[in-house]
Protein backbone atom coordinates (compact mmCIF):
# COMPACT_ATOMS: atom_id res chain seq x y z
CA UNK A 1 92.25 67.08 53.67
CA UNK A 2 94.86 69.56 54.69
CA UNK A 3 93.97 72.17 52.47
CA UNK A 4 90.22 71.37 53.73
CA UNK A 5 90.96 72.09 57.68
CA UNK A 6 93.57 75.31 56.32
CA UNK A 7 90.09 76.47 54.28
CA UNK A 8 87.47 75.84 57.57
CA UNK A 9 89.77 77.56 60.17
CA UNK A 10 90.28 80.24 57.81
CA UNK A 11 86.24 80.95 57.55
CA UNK A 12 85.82 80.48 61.24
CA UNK A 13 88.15 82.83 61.94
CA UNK A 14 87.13 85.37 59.48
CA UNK A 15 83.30 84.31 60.75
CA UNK A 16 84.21 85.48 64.66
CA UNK A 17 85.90 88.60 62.95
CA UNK A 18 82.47 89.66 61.80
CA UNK A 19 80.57 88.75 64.70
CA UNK A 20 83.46 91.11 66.85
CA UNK A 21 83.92 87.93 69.25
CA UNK A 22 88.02 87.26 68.96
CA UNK A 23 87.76 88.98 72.26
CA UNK A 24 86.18 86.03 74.01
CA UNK A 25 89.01 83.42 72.31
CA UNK A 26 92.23 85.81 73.27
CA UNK A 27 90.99 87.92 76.12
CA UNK A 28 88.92 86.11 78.02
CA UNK A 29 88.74 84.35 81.06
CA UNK A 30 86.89 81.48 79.05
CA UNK A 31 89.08 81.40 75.51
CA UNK A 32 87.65 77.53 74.94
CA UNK A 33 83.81 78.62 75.65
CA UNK A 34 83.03 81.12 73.74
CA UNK A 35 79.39 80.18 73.93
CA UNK A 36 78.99 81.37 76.84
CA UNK A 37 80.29 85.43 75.97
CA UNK A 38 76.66 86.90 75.45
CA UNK A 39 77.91 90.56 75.28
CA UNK A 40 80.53 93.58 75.75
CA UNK A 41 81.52 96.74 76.91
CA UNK A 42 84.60 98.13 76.26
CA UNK A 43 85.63 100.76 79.18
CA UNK A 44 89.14 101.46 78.57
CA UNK A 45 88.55 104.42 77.18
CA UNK A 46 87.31 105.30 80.65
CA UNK A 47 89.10 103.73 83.20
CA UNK A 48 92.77 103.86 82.78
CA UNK A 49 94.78 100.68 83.20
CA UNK A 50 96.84 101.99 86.61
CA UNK A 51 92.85 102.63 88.11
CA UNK A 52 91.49 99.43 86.92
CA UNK A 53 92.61 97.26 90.36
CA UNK A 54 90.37 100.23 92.06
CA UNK A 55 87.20 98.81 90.78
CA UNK A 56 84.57 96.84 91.14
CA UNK A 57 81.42 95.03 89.58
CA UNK A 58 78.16 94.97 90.87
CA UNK A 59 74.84 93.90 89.90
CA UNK A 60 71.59 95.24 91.33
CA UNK A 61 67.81 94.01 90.38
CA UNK A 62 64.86 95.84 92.03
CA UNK A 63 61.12 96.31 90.79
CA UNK A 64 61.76 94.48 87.55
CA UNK A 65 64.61 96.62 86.56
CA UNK A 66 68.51 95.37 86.73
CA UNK A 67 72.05 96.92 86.13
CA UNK A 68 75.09 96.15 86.03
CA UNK A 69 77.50 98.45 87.58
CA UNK A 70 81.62 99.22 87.30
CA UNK A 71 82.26 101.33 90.18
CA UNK A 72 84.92 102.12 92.21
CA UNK A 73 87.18 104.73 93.72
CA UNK A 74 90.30 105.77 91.73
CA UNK A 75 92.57 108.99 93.13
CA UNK A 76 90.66 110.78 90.74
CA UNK A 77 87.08 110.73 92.62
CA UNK A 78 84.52 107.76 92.73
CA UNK A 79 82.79 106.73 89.58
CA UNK A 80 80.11 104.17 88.70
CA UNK A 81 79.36 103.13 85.09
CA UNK A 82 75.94 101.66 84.58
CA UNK A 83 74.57 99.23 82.30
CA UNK A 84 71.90 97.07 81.90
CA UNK A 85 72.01 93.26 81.57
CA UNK A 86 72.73 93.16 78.49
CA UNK A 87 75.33 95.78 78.74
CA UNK A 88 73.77 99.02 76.90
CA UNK A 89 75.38 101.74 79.05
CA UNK A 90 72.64 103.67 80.76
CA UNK A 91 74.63 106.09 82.82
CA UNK A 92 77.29 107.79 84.11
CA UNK A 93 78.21 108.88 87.92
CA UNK A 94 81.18 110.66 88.93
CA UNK A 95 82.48 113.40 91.45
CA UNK A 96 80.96 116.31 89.15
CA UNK A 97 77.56 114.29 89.65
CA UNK A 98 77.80 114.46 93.03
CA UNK A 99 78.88 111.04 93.88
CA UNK A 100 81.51 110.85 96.94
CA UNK A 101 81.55 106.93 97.54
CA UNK A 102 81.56 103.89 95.30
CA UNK A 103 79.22 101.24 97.11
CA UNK A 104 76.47 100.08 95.20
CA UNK A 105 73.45 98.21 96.79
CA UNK A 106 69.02 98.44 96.65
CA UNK A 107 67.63 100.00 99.72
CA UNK A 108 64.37 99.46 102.09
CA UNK A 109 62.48 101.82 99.53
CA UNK A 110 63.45 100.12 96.45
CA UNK A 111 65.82 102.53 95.10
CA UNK A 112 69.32 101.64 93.76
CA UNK A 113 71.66 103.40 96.23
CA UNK A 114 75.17 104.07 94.77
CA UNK A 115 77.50 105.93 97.14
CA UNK A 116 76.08 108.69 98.68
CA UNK A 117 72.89 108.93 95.26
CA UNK A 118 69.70 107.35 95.17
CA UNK A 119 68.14 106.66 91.87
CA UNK A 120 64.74 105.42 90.71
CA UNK A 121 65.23 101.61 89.45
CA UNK A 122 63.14 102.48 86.51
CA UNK A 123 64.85 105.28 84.72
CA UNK A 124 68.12 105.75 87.12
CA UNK A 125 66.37 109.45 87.28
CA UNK A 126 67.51 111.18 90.68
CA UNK A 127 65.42 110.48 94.16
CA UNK A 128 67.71 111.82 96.76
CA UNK A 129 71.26 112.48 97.62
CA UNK A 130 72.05 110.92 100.92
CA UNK A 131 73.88 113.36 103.56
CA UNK A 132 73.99 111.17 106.75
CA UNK A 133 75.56 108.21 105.23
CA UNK A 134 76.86 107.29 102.04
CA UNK A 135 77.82 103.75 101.08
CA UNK A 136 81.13 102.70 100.15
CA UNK A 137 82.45 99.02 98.98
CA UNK A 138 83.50 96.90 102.15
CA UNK A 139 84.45 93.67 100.14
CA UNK A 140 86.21 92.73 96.83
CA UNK A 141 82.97 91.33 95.83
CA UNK A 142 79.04 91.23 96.58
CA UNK A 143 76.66 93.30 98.11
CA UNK A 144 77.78 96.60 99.91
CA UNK A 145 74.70 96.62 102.12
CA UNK A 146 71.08 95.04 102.89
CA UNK A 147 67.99 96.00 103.41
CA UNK A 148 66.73 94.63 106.64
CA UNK A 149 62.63 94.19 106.21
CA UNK A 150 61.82 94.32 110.29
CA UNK A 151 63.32 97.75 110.42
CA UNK A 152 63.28 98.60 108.07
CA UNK A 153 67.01 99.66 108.62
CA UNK A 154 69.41 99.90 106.24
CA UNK A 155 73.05 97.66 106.99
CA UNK A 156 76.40 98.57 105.54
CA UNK A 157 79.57 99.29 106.56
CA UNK A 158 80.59 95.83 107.08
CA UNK A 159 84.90 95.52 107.77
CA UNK A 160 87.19 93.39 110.13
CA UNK A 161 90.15 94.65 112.87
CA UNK A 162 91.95 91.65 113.28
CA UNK A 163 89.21 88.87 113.93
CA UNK A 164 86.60 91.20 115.55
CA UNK A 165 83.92 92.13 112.59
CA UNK A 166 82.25 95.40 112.84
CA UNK A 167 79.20 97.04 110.84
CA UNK A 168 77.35 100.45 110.99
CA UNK A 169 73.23 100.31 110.69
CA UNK A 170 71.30 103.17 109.44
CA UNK A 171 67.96 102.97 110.67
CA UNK A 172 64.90 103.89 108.63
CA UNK A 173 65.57 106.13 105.02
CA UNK A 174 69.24 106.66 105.68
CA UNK A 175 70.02 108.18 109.27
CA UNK A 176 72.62 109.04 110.56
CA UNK A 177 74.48 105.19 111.04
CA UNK A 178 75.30 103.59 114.62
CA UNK A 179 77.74 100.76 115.43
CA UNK A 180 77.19 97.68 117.55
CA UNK A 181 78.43 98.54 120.82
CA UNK A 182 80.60 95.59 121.90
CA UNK A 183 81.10 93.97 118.25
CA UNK A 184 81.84 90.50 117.78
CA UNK A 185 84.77 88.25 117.77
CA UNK A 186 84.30 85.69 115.10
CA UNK A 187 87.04 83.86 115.82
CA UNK A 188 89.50 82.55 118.65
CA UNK A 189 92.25 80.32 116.40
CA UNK A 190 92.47 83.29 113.51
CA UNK A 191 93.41 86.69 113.76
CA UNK A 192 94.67 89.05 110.60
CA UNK A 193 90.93 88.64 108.89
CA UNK A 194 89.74 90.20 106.03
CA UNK A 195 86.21 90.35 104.37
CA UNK A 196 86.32 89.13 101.25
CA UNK A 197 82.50 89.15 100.22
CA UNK A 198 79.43 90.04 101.45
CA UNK A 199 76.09 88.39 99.70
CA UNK A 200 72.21 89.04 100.10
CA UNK A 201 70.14 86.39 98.99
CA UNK A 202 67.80 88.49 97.05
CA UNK A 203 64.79 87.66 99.37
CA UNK A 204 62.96 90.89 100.47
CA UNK A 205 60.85 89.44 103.31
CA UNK A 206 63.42 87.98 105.26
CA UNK A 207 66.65 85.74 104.06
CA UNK A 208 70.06 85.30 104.61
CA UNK A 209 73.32 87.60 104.17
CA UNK A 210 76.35 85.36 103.35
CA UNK A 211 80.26 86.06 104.08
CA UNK A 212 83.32 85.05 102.64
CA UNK A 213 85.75 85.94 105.16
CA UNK A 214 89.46 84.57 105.75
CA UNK A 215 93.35 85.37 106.59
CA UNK A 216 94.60 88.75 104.89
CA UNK A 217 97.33 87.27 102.47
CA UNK A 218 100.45 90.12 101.39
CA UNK A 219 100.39 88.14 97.74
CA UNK A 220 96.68 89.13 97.49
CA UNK A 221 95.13 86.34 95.48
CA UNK A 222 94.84 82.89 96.60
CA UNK A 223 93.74 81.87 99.96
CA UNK A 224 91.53 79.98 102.57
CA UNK A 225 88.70 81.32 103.49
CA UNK A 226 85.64 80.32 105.61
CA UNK A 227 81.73 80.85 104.48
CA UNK A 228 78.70 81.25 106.91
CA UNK A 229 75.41 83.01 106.75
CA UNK A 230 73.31 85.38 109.17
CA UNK A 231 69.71 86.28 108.76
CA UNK A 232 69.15 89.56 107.89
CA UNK A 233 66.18 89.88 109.85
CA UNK A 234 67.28 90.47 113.76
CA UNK A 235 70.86 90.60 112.40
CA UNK A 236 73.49 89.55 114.70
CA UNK A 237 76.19 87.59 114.34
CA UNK A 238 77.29 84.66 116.46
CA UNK A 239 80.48 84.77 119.16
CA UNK A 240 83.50 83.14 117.34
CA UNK A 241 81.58 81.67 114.07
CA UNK A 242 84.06 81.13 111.74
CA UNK A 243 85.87 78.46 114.45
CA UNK A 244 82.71 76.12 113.21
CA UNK A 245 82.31 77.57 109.62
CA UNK A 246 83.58 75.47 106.24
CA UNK A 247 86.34 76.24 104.60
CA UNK A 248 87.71 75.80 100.91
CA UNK A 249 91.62 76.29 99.98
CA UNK A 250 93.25 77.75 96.47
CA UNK A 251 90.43 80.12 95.66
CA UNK A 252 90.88 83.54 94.07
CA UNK A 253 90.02 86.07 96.63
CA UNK A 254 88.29 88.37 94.08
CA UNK A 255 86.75 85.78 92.43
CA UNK A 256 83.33 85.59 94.32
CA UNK A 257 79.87 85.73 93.16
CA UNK A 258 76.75 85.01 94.61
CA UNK A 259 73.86 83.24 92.70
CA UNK A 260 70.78 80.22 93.22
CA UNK A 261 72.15 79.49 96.67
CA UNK A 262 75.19 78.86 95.76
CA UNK A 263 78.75 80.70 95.95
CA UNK A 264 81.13 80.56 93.13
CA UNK A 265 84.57 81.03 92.90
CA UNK A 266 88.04 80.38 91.11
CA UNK A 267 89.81 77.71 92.29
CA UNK A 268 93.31 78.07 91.00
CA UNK A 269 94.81 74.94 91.46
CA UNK A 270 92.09 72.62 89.74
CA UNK A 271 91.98 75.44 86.93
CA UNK A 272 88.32 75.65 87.44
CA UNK A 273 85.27 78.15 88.10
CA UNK A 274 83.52 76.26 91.09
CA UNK A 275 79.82 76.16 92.50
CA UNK A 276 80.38 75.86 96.15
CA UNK A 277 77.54 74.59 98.72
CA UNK A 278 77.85 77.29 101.63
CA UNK A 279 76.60 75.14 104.29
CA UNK A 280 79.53 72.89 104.15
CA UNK A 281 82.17 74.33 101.13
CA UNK A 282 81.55 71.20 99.13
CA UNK A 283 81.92 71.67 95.21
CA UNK A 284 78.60 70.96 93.62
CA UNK A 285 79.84 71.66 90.22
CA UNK A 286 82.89 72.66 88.86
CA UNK A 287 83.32 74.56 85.19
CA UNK A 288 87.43 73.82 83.80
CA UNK A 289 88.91 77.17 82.52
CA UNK A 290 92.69 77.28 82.23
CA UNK A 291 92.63 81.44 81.77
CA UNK A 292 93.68 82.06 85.64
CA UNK A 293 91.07 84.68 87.01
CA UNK A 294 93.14 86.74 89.00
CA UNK A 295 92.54 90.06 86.64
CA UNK A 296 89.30 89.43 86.83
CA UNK A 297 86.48 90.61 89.08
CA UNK A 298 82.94 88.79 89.10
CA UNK A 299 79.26 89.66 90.18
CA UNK A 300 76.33 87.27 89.42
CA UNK A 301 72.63 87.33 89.03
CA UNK A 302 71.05 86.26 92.47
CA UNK A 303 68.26 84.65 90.68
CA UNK A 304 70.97 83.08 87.88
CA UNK A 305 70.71 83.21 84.39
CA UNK A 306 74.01 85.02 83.54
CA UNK A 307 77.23 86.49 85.38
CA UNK A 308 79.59 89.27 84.82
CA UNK A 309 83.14 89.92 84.32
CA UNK A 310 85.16 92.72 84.54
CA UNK A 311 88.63 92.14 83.27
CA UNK A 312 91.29 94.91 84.78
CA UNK A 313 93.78 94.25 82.27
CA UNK A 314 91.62 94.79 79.13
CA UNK A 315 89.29 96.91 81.12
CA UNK A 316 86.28 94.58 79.32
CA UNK A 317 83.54 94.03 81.20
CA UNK A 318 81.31 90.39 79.76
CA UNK A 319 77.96 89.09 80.15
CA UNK A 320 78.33 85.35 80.36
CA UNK A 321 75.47 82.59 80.07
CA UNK A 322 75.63 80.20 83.50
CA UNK A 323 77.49 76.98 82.80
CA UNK A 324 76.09 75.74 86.13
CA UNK A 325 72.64 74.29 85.58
């Protein structure tokens, strides 16, 4: 019987050899799953591992056309490596491109805007290079900017100075962006915010932006923070909000994603990916993983089906099947 279980871990291991999947049991943030690893890119030939805590991962679906995207802003210049949802790399934008910010988000036209470039959804071929505003990343995860349909107008910007929460809006193709005049306080009991994530709901006509927002923290990872949600349409957001927002403790501040209504998120002290109800921060599933997330940052499919992981040790980005359904 010995010599039986020696002889079937054997073949399973030489089995995952040939498949090229040993990644997902030793690297990943999901070593027991490894069902749910769908596909890789390695990009450490690209990003070195002193840039890797510079970037970011996005994921942007327009006009029946999605990518993935590893951007971010390194002392070298911005970049933004593109792939599409199943990971084939597509294309490459960097400083000798003509990129000068590392935001990443779909505009009022359609168009997937990344920093300062606009590119058509369908073959990422060139549509404009934006000179009155370029977008950069405001949050550690999400959405750098909406499309707002009554304008249309085109939101981004989004950042915090202390607990008043600021935002620029450039109206119609890209202008030149404005402020709010007198921006709002969102809280009277916290001061020291940060943004954490910003998240569109994916619905064109309409819908909801959601933020994570909560105390800056000097260790960086694990915090409170508070959720609420503004319509995009009319946007404006309420005097001192987060005083009467939900709250949820021991989560991974780069940990957020966005997807079927839902926020998820890494909640280190249960050791467990959670599906979090944004309208009161209860946990409507939970998926056990004890490979801490902290290396790791996440984007997500609005519509769900799969989510993304880019690891800044390894510098591996994944394509994992949901586990929440």
């Amino acid at each position: 019987m010995m010599i039986l279980r020696a002889a079937f871990a054997a073949a399973a291991v030489l089995s995952l050899v040939s498949c090229g999947v040993l990644q997902y049991i030793f690297g990943s943030v999901f070593p027991a799953t490894t069902m749910l690893a769908k596909a890789q890119a390695d990009l450490s030939g690209s990003i070195t591992r002193s840039d890797a805590n510079a970037f970011q991962v996005r994921v942007v679906e327009t006009a029946g056309y999605g990518y993935v995207v590893v951007t971010g802003n390194p002392p070298s210049g911005p970049e933004a490596f593109v792939y599409d949802l199943d990971l084939n790399q597509k294309a490459v934008f960097n400083s000798a491109s003509g990129l000068t910010a590392d935001g990443v988000m779909v505009d009022v036209n359609g168009n997937i805007a990344i920093g300062n470039l606009l590119r058509n959804p369908s073959d990422l071929s060139s549509v404009a290079t934006v000179t009155a505003a370029t977008l950069g990343t405001n949050a550690s995860s999400g959405e750098d900017g909406f499309a707002d349909s009554s304008g249309p107008s085109n939101l981004f910007g989004f950042f915090i100075n202390s607990n008043v929460m600021s935002w620029s809006i450039s109206s119609g193709a890209w202008g030149t962006p404005t402020s709010p005049a007198t921006p709002p306080s969102i809280s009277v009991k916290l001061s020291g915010l940060s943004m954490y994530a910003v998240f569109d709901d994916g619905n064109p006509s309409g819908g909801s932006v959601y933020f994570v927002i909560g105390p800056s923290f000097s260790n960086g990872q694990v915090g409170t923070v508070y959720f609420f949600s503004v319509p995009k349409t009319g946007f404006a957001v309420p005097i001192n909000i987060l005083d009467s927002s939900p709250s949820r403790d021991n989560l991974e501040l780069e940990s957020f994603g966005y997807a079927n209504g839902s926020i998820f998120a890494y909640d280190s002290n249960a050791a467990s990916f959670v599906k979090i109800n944004p309208s009161d921060g209860s946990i409507e599933k939970s998926f056990y993983s004890a490979t801490d997330a902290k290396d790791t940052r996440f984007a997500y499919r609005v519509g769900g089906g799969s989510f993304y992981g880019f690891d800044t040790q390894s510098r591996i980005l994944t394509k994992y099947g949901a586990w929440w359904p």
